[in-house]
C-alpha atoms as a PDB file:
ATOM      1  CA  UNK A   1       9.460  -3.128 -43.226  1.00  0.00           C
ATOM      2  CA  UNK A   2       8.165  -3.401 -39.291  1.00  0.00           C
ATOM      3  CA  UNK A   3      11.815  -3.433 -38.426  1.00  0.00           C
ATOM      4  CA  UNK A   4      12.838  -0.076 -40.441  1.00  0.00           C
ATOM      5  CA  UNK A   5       9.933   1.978 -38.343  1.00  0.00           C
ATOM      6  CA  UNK A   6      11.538   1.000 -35.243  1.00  0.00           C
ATOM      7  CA  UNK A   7      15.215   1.695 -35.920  1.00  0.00           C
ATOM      8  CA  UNK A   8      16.116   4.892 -34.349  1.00  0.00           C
ATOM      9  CA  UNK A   9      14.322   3.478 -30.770  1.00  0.00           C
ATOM     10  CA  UNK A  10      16.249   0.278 -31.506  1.00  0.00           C
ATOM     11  CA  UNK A  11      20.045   1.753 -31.867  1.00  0.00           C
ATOM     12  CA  UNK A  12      18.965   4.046 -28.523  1.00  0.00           C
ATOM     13  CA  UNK A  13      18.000   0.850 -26.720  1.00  0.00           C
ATOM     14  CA  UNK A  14      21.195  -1.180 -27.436  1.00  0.00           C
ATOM     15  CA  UNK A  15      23.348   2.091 -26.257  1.00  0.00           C
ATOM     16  CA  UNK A  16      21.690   1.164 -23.329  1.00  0.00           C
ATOM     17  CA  UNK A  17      20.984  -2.326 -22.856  1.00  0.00           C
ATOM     18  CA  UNK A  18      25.076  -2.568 -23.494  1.00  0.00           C
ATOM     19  CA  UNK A  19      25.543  -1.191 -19.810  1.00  0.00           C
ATOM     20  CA  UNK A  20      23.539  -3.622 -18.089  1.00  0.00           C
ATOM     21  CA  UNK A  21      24.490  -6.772 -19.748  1.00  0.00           C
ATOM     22  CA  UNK A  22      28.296  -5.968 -20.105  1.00  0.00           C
ATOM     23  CA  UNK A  23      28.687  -4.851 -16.762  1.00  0.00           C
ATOM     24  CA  UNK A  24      25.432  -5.685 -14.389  1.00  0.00           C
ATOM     25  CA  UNK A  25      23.701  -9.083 -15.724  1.00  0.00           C
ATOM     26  CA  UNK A  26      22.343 -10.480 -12.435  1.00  0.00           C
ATOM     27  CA  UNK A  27      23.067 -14.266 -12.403  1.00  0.00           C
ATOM     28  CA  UNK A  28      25.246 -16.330 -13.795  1.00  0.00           C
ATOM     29  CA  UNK A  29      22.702 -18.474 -15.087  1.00  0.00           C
ATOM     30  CA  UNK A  30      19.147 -17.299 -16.616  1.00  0.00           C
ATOM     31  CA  UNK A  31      16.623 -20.023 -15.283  1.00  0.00           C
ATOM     32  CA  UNK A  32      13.571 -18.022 -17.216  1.00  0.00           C
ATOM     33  CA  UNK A  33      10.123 -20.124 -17.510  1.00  0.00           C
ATOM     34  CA  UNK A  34       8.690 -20.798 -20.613  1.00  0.00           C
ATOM     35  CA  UNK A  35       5.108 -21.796 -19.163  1.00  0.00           C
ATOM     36  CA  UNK A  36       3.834 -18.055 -19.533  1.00  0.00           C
ATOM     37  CA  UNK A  37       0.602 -17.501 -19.103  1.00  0.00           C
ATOM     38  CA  UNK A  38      -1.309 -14.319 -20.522  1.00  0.00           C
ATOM     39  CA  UNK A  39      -3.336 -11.884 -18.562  1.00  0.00           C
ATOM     40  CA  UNK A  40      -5.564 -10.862 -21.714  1.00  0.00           C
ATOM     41  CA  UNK A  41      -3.508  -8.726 -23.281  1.00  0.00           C
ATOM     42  CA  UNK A  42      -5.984  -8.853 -26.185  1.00  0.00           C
ATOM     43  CA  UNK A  43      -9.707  -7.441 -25.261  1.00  0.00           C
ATOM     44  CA  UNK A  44     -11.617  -9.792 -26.771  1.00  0.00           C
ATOM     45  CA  UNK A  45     -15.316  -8.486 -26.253  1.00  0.00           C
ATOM     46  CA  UNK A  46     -14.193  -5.683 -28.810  1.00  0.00           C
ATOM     47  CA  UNK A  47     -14.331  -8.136 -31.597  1.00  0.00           C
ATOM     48  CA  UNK A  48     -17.146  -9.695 -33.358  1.00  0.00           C
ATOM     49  CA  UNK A  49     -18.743 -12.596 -31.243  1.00  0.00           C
ATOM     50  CA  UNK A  50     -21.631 -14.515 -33.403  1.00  0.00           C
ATOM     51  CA  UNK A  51     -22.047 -17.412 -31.564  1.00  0.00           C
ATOM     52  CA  UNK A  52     -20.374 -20.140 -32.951  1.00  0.00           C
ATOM     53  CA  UNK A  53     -17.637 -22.614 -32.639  1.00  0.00           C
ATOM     54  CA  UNK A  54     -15.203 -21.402 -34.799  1.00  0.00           C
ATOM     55  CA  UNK A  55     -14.740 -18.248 -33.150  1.00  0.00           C
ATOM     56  CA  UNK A  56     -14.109 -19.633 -29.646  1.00  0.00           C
ATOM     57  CA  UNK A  57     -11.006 -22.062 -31.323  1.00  0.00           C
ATOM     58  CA  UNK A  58      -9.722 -18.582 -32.947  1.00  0.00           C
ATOM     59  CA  UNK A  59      -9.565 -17.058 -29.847  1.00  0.00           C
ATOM     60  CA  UNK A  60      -8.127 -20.434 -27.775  1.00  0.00           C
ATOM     61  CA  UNK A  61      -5.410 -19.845 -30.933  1.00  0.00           C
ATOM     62  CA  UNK A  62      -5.010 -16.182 -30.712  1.00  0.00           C
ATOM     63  CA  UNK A  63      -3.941 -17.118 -26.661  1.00  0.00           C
ATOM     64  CA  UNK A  64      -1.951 -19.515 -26.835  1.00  0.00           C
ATOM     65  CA  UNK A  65      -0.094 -17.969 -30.034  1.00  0.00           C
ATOM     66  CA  UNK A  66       0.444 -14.988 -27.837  1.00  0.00           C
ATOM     67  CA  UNK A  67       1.465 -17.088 -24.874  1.00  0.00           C
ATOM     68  CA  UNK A  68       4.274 -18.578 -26.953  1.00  0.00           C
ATOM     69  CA  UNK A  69       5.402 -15.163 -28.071  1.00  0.00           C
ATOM     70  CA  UNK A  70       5.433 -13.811 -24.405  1.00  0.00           C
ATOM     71  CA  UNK A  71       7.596 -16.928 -23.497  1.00  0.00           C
ATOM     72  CA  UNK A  72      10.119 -16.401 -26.372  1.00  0.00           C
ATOM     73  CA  UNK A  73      10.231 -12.942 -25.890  1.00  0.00           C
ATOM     74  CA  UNK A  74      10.756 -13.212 -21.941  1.00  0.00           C
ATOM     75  CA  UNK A  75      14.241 -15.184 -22.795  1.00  0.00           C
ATOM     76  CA  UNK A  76      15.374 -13.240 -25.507  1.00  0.00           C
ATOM     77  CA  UNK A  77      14.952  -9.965 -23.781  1.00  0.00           C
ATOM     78  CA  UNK A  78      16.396 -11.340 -20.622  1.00  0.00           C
ATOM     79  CA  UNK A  79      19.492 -12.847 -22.171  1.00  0.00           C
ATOM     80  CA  UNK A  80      19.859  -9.191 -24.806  1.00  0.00           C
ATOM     81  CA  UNK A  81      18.255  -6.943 -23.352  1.00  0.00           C
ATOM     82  CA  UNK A  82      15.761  -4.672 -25.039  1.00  0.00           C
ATOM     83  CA  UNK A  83      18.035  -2.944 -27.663  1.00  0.00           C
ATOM     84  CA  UNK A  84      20.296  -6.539 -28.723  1.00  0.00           C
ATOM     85  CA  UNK A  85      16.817  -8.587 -28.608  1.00  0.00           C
ATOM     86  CA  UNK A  86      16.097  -9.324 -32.160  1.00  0.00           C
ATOM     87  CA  UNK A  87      12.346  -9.625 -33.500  1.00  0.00           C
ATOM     88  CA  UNK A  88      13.249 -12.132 -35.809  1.00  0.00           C
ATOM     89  CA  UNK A  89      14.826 -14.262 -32.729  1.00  0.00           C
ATOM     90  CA  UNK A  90      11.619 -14.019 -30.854  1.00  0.00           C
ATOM     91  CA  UNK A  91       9.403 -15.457 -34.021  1.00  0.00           C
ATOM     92  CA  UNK A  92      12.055 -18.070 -34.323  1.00  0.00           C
ATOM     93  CA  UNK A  93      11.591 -19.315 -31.112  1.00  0.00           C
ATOM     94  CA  UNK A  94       8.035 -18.935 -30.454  1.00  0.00           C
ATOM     95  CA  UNK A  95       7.700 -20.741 -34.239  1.00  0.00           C
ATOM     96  CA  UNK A  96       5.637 -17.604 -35.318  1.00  0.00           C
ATOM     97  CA  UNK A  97       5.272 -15.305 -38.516  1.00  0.00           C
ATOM     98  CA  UNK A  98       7.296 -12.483 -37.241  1.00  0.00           C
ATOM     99  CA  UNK A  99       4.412 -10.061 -38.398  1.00  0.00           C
ATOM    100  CA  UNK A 100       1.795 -11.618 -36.031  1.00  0.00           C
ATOM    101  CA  UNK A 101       3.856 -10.275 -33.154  1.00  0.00           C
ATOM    102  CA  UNK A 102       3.536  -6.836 -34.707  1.00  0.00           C
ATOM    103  CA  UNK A 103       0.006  -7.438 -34.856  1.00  0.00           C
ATOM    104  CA  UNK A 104      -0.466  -8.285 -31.026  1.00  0.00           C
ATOM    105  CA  UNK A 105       1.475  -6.538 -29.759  1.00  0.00           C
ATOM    106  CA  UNK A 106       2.257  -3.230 -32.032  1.00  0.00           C
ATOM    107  CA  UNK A 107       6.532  -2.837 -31.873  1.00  0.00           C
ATOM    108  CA  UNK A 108       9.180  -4.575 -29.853  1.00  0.00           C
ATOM    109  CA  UNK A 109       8.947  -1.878 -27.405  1.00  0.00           C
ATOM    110  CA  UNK A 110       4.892  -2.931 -27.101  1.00  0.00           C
ATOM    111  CA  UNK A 111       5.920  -6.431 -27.018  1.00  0.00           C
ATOM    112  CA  UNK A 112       8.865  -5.602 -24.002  1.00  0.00           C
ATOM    113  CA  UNK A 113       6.188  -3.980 -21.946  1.00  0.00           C
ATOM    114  CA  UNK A 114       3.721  -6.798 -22.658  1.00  0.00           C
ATOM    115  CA  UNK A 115       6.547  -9.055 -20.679  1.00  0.00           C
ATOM    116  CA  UNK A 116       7.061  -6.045 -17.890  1.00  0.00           C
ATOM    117  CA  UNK A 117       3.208  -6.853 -16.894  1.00  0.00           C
ATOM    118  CA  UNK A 118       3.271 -10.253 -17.205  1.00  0.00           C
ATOM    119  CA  UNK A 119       6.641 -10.611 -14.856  1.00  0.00           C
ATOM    120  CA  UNK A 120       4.315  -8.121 -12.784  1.00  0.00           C
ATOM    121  CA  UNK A 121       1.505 -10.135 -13.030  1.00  0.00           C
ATOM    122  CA  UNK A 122       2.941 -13.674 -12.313  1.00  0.00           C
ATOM    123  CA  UNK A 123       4.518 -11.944  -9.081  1.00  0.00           C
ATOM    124  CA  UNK A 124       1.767 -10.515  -7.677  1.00  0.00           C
ATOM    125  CA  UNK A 125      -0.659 -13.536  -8.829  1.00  0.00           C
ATOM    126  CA  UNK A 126       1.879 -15.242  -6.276  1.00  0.00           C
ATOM    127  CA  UNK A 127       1.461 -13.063  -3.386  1.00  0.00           C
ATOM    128  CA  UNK A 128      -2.106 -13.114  -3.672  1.00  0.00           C
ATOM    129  CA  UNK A 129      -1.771 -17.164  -2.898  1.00  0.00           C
ATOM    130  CA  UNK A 130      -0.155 -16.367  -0.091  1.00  0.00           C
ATOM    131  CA  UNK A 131      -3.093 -15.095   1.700  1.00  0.00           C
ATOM    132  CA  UNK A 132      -1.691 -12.816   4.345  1.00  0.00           C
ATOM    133  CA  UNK A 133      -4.372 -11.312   5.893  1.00  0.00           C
ATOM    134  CA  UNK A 134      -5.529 -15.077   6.744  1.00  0.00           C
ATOM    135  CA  UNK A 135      -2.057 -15.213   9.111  1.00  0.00           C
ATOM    136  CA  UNK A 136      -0.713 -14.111  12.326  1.00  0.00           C
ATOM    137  CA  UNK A 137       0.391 -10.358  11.405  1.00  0.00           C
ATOM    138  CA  UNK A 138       4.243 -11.175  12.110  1.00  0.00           C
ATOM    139  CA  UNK A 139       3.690 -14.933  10.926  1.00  0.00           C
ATOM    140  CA  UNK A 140       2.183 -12.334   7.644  1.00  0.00           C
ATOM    141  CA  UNK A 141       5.010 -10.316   7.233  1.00  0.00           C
ATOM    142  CA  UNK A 142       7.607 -13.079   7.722  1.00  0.00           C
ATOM    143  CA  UNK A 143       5.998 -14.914   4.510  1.00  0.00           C
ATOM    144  CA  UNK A 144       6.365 -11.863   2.337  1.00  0.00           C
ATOM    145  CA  UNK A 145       9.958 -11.881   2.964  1.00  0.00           C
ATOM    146  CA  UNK A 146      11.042 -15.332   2.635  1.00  0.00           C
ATOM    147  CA  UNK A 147       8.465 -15.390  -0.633  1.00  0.00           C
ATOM    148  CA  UNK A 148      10.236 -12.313  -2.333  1.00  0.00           C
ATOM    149  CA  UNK A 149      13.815 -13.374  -1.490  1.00  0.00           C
ATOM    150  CA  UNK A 150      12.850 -16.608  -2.994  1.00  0.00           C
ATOM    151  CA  UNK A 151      11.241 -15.549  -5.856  1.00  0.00           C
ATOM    152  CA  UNK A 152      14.102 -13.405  -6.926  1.00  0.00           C
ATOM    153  CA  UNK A 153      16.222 -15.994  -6.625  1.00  0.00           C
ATOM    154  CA  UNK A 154      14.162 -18.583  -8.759  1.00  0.00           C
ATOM    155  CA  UNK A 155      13.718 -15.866 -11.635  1.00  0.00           C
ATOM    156  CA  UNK A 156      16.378 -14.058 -12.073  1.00  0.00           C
ATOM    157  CA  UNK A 157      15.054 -12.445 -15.553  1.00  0.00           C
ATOM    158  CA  UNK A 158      13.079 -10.444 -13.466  1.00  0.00           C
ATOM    159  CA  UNK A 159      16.086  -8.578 -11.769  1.00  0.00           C
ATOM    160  CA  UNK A 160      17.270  -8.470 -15.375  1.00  0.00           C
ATOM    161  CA  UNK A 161      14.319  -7.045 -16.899  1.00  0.00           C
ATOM    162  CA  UNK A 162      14.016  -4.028 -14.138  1.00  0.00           C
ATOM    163  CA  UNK A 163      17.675  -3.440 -15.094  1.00  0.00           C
ATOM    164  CA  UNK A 164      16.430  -2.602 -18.240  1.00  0.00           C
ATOM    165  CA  UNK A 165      14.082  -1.089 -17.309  1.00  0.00           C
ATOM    166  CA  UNK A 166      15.847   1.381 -14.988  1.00  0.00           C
ATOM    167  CA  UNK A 167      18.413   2.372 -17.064  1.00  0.00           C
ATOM    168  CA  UNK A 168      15.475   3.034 -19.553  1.00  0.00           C
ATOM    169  CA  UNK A 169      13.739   5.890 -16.660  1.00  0.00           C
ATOM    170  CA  UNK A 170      10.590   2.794 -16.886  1.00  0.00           C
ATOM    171  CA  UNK A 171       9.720   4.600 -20.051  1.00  0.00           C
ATOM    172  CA  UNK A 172       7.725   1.489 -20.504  1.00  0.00           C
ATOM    173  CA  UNK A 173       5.873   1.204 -17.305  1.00  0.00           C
ATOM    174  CA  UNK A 174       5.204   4.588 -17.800  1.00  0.00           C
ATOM    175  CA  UNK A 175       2.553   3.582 -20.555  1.00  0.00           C
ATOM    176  CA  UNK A 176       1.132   0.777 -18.744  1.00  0.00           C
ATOM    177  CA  UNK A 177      -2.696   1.442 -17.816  1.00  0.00           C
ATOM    178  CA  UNK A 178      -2.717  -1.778 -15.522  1.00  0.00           C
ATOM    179  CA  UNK A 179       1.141  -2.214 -13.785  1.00  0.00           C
ATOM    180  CA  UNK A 180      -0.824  -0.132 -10.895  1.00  0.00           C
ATOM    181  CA  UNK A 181      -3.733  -1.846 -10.653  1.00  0.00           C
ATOM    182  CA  UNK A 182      -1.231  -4.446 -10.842  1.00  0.00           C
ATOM    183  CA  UNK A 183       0.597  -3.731  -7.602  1.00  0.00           C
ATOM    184  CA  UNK A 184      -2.354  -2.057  -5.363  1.00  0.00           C
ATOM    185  CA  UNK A 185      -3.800  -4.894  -4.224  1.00  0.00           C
ATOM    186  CA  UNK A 186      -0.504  -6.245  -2.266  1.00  0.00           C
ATOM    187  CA  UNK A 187       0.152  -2.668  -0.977  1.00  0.00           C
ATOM    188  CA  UNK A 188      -3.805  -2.907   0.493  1.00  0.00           C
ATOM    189  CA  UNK A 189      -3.469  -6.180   2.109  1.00  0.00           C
ATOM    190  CA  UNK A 190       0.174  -5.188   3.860  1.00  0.00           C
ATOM    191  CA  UNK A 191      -1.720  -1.985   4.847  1.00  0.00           C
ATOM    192  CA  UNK A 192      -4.248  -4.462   6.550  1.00  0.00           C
ATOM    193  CA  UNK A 193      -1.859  -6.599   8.471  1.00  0.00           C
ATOM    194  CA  UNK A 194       0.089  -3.869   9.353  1.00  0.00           C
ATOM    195  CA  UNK A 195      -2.979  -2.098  10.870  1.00  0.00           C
ATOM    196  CA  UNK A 196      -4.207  -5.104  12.739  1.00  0.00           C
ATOM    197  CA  UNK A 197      -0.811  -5.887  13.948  1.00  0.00           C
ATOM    198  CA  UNK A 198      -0.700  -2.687  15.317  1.00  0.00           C
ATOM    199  CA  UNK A 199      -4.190  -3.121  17.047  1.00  0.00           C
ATOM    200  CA  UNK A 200      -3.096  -5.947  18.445  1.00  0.00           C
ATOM    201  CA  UNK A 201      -0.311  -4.610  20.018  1.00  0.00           C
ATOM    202  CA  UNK A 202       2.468  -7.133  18.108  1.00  0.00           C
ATOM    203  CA  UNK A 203       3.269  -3.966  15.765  1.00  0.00           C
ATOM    204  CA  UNK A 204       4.993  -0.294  16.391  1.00  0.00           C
ATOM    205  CA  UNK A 205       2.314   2.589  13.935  1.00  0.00           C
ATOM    206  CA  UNK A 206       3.250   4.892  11.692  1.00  0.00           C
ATOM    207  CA  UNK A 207       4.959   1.997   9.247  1.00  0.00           C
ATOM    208  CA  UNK A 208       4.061   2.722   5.894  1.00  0.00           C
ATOM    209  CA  UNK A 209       3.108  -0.177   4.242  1.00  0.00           C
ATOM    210  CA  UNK A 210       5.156   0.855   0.270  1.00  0.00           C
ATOM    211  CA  UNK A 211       8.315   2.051   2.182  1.00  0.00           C
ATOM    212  CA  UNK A 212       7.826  -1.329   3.858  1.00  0.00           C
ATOM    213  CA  UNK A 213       7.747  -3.084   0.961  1.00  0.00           C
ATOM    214  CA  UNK A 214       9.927  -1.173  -0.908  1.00  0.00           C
ATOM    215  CA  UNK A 215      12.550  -1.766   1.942  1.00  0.00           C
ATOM    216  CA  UNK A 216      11.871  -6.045   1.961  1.00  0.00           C
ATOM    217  CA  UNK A 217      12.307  -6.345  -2.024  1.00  0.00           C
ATOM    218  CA  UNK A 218      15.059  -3.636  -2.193  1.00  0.00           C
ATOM    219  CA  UNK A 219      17.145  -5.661   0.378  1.00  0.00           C
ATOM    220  CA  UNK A 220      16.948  -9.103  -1.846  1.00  0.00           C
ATOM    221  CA  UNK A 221      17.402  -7.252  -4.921  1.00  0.00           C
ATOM    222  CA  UNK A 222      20.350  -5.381  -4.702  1.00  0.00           C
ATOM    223  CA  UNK A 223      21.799  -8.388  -3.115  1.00  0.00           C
ATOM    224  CA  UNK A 224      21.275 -10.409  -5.701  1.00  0.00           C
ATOM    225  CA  UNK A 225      21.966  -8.126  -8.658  1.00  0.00           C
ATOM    226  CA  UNK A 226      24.903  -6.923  -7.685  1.00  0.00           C
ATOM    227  CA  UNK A 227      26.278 -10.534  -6.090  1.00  0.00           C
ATOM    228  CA  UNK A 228      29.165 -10.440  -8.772  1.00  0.00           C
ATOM    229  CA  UNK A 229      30.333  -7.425  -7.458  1.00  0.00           C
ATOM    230  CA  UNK A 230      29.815  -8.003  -3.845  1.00  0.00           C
ATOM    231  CA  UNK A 231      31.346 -11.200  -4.047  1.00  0.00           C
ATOM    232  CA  UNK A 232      34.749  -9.830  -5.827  1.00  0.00           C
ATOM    233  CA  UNK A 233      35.000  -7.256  -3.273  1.00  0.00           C
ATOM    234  CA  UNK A 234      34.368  -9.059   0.010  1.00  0.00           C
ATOM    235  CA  UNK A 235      36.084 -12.327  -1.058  1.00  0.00           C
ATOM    236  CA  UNK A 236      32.955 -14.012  -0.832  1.00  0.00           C
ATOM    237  CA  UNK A 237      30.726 -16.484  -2.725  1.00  0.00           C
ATOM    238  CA  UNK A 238      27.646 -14.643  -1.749  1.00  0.00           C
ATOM    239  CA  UNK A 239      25.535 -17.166  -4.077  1.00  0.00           C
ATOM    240  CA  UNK A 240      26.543 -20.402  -1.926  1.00  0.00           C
ATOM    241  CA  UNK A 241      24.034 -22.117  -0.363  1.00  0.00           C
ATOM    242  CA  UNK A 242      24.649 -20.885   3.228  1.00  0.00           C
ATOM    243  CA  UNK A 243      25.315 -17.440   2.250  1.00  0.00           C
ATOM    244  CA  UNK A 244      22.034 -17.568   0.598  1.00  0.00           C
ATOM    245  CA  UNK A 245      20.718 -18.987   3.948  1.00  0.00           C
ATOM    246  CA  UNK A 246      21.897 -16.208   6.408  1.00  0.00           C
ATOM    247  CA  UNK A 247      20.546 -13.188   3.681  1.00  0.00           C
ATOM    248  CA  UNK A 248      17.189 -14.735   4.179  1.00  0.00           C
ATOM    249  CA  UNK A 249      17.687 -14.538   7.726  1.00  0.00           C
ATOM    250  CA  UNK A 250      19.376 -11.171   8.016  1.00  0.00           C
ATOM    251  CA  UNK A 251      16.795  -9.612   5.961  1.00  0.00           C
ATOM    252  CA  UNK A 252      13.931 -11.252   7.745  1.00  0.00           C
ATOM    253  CA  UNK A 253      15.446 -10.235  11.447  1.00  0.00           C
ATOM    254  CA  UNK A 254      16.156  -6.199   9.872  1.00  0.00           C
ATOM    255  CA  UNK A 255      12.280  -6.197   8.971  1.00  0.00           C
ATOM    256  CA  UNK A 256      10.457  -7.473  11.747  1.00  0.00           C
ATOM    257  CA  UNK A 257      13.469  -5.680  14.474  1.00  0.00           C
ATOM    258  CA  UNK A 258      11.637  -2.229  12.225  1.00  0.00           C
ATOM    259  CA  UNK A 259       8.052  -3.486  12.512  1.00  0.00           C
ATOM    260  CA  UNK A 260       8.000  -5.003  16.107  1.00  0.00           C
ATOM    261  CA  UNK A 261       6.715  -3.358  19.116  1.00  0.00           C
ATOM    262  CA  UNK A 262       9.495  -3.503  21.615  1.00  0.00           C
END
């Protein structure tokens, strides 16, 4: 019945989703985590809260259930994409009635969004831990880019995922009411050690601190989304260890040679 409602969207999706993971998959190899946690994708203080026992365990349940179905669903639509990801697959593997992830989440296209955030969330949870504005300004910068060439690399469903999402305009994102609350923080705090950098004399002003960091993920990802491609063309093995090695380093030296006071 839940599957009928969403058929048309469905048939749209795999048109799509057929593109990227014909032609464009990432990686060779998905390494997705499983240990998902959930940024409260259910508002709790909405429901009724007498004060007992029981209710606390229903909502510890009501978690972890959707932690399991966030996890399930992260592989699935990483390995299908959003139109060849099956429902049923996603129950299977989280070990769920297939209509409780209609009722958390609302469609398959609530539940893809749902794993949009939380790739969003787990990402910028991570920058926040690096601390930047605690560092030397360049010392800052030079963190962010070794931490978001790195992180690409160790989760490669989250190229995947924006794939999908691009080729889908971020239809999605679009009807997200926290993806930029999400990502203002990490804009705020590059603003900051931009700024002080610049007081201090170690940066050049007028960088922009989204360009910026537009610029630092944008030279990781299409590197390593398009590696298959690269690597064909320029007789290279772009993924080998010291190929990997000298990106880093290329990328790092193109950022702070923009950012440095000469």
């Amino acid at each position: 019945m839940f599957d009928a409602t969403h058929s048309n969207a469905n048939r749209e999706c795999a048109r799509i989703d057929t593109v990227i993971y014909s032609v464009a998959a990432p990686l060779t190899k998905l390494r997705v985590r499983t240990d998902v946690r959930i940024h409260r994708l259910v508002n709790y203080e909405e429901m009724p809260t007498p004060a007992s026992n029981v209710v606390e365990l229903r909502t510890r349940d009501a978690d972890r259930t959707q932690q399991e179905i966030l996890g399930a669903a992260m592989i699935e639509f990483a390995a299908s994409g959003l139109g060849g990801a099956r429902i049923d697959a996603i129950a299977e593997r989280a070990g769920v009635n297939k209509r409780l992830i209609y009722y958390y989440f609302g469609s398959k296209q609530g539940l893809f969004l749902a794993v949009l955030e939380q790739t969003y969330a787990d990402i910028r949870e991570a920058e926040r831990a690096l601390q930047l504005e605690t560092n030397d300004p360049a010392d800052a910068v030079r963190r962010l880019v070794a931490f978001t060439w790195n992180h690409y690399l160790d989760h490669p469903e989250f190229l995947t995922l924006l794939n999908s999402e691009n080729l889908h305009r971020a239809q999605h994102l679009k009807q997200s009411k926290r993806i930029r609350e999400m990502n203002s923080p990490l804009i705020q705090s590059l603003g900051n050690v931009l700024e002080r950098g610049r007081r201090e004399g170690v940066f050049r002003g007028g960088v922009d601190a989204v360009q910026l960091y537009i610029s630092i993920a944008g030279l990781a990802y299409f590197y390593l989304s398009n590696n298959h491609t690269l690597s064909t063309i320029f007789g290279r093995d772009l993924m080998a260890p010291k190929a990997l090695s000298e990106r880093l380093s290329h990328i790092t030296e193109v950022v702070m040679g923009y950012i440095l006071r000469e």
